[in-house]
Protein backbone atom coordinates (compact mmCIF):
# COMPACT_ATOMS: atom_id res chain seq x y z
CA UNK A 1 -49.37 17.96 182.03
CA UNK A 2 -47.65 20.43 179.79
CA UNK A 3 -44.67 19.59 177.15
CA UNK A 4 -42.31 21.41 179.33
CA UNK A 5 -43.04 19.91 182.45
CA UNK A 6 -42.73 16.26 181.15
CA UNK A 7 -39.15 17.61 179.39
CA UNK A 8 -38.09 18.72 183.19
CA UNK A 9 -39.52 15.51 184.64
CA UNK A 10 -37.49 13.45 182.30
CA UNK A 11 -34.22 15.31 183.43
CA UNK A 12 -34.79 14.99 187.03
CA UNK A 13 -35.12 11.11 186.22
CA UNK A 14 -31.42 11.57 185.44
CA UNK A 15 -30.67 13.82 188.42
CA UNK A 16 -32.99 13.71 191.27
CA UNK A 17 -31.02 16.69 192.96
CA UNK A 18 -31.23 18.91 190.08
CA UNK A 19 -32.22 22.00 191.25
CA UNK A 20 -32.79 23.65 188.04
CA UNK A 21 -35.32 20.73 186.74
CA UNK A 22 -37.06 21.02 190.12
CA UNK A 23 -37.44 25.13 190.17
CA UNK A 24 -37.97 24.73 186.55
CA UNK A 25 -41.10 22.13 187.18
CA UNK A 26 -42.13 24.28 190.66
CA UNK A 27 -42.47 27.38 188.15
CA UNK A 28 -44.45 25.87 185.25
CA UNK A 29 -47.28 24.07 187.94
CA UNK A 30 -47.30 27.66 189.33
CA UNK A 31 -48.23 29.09 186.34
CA UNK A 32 -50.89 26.98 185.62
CA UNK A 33 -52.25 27.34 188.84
CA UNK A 34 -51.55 24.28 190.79
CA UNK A 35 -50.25 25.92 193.81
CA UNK A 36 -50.07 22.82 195.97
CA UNK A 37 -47.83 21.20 193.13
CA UNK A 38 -45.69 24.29 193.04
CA UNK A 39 -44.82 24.54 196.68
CA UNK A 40 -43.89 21.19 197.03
CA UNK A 41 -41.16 21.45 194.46
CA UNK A 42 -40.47 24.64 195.52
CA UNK A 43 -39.44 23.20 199.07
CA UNK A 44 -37.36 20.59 197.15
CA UNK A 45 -35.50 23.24 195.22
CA UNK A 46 -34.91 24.60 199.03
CA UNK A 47 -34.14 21.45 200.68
CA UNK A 48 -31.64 20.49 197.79
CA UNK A 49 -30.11 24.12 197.26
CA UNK A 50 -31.26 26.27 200.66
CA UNK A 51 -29.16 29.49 198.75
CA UNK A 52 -31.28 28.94 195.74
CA UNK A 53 -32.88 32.44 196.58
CA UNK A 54 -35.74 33.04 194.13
CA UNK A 55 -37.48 28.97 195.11
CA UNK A 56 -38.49 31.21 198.65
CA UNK A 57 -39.70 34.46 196.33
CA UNK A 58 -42.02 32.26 194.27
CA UNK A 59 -42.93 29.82 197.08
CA UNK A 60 -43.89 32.76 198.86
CA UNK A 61 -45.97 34.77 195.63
CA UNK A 62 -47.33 31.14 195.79
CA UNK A 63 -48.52 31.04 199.58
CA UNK A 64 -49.70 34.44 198.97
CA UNK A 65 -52.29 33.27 196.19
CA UNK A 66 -53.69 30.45 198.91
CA UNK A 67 -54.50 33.37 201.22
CA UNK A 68 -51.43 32.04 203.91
CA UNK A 69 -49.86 35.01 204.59
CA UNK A 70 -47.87 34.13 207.80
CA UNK A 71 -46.03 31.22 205.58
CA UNK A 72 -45.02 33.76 203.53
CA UNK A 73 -43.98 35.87 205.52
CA UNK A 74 -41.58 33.44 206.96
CA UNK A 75 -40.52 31.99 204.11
CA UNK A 76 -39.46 35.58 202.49
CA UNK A 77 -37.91 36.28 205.74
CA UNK A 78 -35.64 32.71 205.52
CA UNK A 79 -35.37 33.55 201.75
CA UNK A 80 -33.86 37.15 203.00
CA UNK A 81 -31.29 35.84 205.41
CA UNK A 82 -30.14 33.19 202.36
CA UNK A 83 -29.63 36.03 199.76
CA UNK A 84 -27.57 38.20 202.24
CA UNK A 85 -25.47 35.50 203.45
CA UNK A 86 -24.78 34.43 200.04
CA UNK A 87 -24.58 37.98 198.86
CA UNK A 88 -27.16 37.62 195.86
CA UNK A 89 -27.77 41.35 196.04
CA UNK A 90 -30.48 41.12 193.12
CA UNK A 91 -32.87 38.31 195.03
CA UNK A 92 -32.10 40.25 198.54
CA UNK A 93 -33.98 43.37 196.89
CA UNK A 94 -36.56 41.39 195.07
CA UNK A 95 -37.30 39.47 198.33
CA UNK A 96 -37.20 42.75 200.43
CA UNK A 97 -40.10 44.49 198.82
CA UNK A 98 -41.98 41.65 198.36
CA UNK A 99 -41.85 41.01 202.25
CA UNK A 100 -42.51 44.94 202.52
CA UNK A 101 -46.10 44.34 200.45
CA UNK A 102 -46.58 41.00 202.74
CA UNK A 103 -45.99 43.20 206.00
CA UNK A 104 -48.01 45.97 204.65
């Protein structure tokens, strides 16, 4: 396990709910690879924070690497409908044309 993901671990100890430690963690496993490990604290980031926009871009770059498109599909259209009702303009674009090259 890397340096940074032990460091993020060791925060969350502190907070459980911390959704920065917990996106933080669901990046650096996705990174390295470990899908499975990603999405599951990707959907924690979600569950904690469900307007925490860019958990449902990565979760769904994520799905899209284990060859389940539908799942991602879904989850970028969930992730859409956060960003525009919390008006993060930035992720709503992001999450658009990512769900454009899902739908494609």
């Amino acid at each position: 396990m890397s340096d940074r993901i032990n460091q993020l671990r060791n925060m969350l100890e502190s907070e459980p709910n911390d959704t920065f430690c917990l996106y933080g963690i669901a990046m650096e496993y996705a990174k390295t690879g470990q899908s499975e490990r990603a999405l599951a604290h990707f959907d924690r980031t979600i569950e904690v924070d469900p307007d925490y926009c860019y958990a449902y871009y990565h979760k769904a770059r994520c799905l899209m690497e284990l060859d389940r498109t539908e799942e991602a599909r879904s989850t970028l259209e969930e992730g859409l409908s956060h960003a525009r009702s919390s008006g993060d303009i930035h992720a709503e674009g992001e999450i658009e044309s990512l769900l454009a090259s899902v739908s494609a």
